[in-house]
N, C-alpha and C. Protein backbone atom coordinates (compact mmCIF):
# COMPACT_ATOMS: atom_id res chain seq x y z
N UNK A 1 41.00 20.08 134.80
CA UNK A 1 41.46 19.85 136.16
C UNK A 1 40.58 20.60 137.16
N UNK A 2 40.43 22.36 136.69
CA UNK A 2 39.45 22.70 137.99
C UNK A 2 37.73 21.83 137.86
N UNK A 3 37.26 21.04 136.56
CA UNK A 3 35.99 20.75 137.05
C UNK A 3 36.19 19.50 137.83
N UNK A 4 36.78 18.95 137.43
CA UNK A 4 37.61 17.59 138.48
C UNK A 4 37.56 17.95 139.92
N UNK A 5 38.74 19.04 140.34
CA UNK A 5 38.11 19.62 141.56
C UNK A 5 37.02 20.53 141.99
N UNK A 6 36.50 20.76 141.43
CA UNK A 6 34.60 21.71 141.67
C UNK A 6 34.02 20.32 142.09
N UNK A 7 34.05 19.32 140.97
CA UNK A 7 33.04 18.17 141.09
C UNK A 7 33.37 17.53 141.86
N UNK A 8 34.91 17.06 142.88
CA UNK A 8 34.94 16.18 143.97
C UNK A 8 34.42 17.33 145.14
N UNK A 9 34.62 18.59 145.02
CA UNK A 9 34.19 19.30 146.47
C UNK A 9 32.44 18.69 146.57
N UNK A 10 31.79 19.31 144.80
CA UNK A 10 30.25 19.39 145.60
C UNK A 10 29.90 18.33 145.48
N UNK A 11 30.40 16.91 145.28
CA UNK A 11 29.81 15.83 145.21
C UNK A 11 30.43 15.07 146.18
N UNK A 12 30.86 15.57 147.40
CA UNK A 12 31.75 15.20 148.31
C UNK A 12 32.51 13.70 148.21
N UNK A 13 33.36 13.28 146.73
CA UNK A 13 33.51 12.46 146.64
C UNK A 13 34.31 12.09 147.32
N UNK A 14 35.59 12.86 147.95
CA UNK A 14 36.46 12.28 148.85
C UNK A 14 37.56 11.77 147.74
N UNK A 15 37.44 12.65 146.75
CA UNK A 15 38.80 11.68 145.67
C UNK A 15 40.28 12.89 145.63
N UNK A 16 40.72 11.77 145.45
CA UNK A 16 42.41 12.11 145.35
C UNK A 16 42.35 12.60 144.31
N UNK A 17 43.31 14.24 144.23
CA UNK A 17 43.77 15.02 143.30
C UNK A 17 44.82 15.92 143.60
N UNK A 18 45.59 16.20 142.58
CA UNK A 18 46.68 17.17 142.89
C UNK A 18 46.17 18.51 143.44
N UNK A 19 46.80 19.18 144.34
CA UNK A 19 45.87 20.30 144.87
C UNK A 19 46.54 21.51 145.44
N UNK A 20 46.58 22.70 144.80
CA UNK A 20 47.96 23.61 145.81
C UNK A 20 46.90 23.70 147.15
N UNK A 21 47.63 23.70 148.18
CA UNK A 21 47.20 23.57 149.37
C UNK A 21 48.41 24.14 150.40
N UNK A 22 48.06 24.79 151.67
CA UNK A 22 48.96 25.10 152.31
C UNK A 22 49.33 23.94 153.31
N UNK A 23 50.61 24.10 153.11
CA UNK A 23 51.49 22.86 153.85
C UNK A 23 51.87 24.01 155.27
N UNK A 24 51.52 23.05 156.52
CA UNK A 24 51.97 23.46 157.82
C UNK A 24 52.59 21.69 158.43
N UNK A 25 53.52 21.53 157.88
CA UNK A 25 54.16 19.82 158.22
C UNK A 25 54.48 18.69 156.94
N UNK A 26 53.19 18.72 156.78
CA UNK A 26 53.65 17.77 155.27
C UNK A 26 54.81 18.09 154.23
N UNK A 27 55.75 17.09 153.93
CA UNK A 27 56.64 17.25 153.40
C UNK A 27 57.80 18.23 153.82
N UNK A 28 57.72 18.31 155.20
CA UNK A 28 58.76 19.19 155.80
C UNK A 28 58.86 20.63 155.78
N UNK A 29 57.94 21.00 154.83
CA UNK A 29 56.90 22.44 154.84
C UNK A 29 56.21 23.27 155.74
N UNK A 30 56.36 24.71 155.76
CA UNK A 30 55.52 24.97 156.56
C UNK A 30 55.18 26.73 155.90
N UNK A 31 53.82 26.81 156.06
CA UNK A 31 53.78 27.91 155.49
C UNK A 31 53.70 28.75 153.84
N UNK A 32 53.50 27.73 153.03
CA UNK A 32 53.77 27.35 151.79
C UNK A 32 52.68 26.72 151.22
N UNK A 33 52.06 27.38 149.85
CA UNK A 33 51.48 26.58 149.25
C UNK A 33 51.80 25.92 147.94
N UNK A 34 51.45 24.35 148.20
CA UNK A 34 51.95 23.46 146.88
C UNK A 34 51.33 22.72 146.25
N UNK A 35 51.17 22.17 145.46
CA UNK A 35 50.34 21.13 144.62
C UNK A 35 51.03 19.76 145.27
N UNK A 36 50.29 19.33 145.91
CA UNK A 36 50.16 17.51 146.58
C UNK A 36 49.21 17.21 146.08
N UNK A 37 49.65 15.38 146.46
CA UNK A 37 48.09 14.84 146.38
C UNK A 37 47.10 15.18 147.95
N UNK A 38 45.77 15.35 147.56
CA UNK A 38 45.20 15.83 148.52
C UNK A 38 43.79 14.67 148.53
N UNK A 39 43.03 14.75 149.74
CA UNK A 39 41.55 14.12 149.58
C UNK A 39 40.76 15.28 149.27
N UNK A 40 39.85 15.27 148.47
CA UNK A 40 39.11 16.60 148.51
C UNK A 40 37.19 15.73 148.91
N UNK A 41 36.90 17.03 149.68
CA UNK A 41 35.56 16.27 149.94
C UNK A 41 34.63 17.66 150.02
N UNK A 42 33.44 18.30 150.72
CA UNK A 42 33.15 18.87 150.62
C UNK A 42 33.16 20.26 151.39
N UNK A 43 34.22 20.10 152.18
CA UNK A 43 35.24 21.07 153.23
C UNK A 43 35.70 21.47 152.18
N UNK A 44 36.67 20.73 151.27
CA UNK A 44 37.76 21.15 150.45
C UNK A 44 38.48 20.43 150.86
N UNK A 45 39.84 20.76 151.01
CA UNK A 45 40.92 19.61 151.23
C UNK A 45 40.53 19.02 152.71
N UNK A 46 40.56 17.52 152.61
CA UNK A 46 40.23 17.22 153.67
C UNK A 46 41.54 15.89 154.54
N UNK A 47 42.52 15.94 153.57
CA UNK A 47 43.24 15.11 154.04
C UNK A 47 44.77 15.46 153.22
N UNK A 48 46.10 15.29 153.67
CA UNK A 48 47.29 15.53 152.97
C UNK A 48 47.99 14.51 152.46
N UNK A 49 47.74 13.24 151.20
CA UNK A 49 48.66 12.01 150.89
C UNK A 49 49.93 13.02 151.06
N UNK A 50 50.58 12.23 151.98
CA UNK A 50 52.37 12.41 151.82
C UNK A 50 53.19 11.12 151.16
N UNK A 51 53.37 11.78 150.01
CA UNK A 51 54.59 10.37 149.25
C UNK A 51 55.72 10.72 150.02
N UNK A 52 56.38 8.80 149.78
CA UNK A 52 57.64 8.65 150.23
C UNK A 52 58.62 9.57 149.22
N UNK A 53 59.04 10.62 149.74
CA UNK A 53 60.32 10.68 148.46
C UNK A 53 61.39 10.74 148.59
N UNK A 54 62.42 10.68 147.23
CA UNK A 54 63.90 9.87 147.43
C UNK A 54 64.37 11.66 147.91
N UNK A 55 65.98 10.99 148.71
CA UNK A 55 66.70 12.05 149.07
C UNK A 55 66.54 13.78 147.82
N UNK A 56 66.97 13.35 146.63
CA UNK A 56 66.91 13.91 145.67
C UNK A 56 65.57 14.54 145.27
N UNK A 57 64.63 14.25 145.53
CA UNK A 57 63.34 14.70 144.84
C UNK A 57 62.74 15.53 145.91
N UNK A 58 63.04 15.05 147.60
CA UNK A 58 62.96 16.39 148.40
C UNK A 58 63.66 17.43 148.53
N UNK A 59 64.85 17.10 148.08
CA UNK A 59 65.70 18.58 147.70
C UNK A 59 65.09 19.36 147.12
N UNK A 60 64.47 18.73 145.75
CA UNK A 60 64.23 19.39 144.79
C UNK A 60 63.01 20.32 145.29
N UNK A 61 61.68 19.56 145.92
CA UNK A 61 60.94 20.03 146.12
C UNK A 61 61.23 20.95 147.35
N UNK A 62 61.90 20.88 147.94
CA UNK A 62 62.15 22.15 148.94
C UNK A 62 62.76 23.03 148.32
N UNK A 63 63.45 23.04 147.43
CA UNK A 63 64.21 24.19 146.46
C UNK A 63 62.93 25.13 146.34
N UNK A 64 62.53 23.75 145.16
CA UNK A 64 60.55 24.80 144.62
C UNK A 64 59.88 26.03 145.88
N UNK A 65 59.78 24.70 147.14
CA UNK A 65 58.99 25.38 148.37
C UNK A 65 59.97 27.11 147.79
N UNK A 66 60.80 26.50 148.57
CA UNK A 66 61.79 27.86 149.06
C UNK A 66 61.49 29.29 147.90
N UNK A 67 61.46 28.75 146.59
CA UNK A 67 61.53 29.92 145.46
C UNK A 67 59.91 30.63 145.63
N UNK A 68 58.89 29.47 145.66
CA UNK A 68 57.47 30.22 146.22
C UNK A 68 57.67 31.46 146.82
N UNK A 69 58.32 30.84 148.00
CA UNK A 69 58.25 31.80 149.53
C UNK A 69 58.82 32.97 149.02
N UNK A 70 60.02 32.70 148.47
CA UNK A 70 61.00 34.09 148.16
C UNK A 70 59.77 35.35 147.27
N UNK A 71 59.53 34.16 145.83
CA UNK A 71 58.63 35.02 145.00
C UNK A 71 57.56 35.52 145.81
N UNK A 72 56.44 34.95 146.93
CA UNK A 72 55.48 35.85 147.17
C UNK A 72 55.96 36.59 148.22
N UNK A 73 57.15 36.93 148.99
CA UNK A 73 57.71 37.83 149.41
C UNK A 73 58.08 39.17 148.78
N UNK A 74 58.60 38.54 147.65
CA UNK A 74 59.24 39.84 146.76
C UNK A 74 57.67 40.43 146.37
N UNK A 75 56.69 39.74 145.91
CA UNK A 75 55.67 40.52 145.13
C UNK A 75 55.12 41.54 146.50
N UNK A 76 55.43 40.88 147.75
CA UNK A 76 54.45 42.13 148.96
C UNK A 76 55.51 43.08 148.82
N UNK A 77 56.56 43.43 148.53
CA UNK A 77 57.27 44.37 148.19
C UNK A 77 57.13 45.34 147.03
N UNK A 78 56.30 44.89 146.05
CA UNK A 78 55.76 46.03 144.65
C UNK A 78 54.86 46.65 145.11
């Protein structure tokens, strides 16, 4: 998976891959980094695919968001 993404950055292919990336909007996120689909080109992420998702599967994924946030909160606290 990382030569997949090494090889779309330096070959600026512009291809779709899963990508933790910080979300400021997408998916109702903000501040948070997650694995989406992303465009990657030779910036790095250069675009955010947002899937449609069902009521249920954005719960879910805002749950996830939310436990991130908590966990890299708690770790600036050790």
């Amino acid at each position: 998976a990382a030569a997949a993404v090494i090889k779309a950055i330096l070959h600026d292919e512009k291809a779709v891959l899963p990508c933790s990336t910080l979300l400021d909007g997408p998916y109702g996120q903000h501040g948070v980094y997650a694995s989406v689909p992303a465009v990657l080109n030779r910036n790095g992420v250069a675009d955010i695919i947002e899937l449609k998702l069902t009521e249920a599967e954005q719960k879910e994924f805002d749950a996830s968001c939310q436990t991130m946030i908590e966990n890299f909160n708690l770790a600036l606290t050790l």
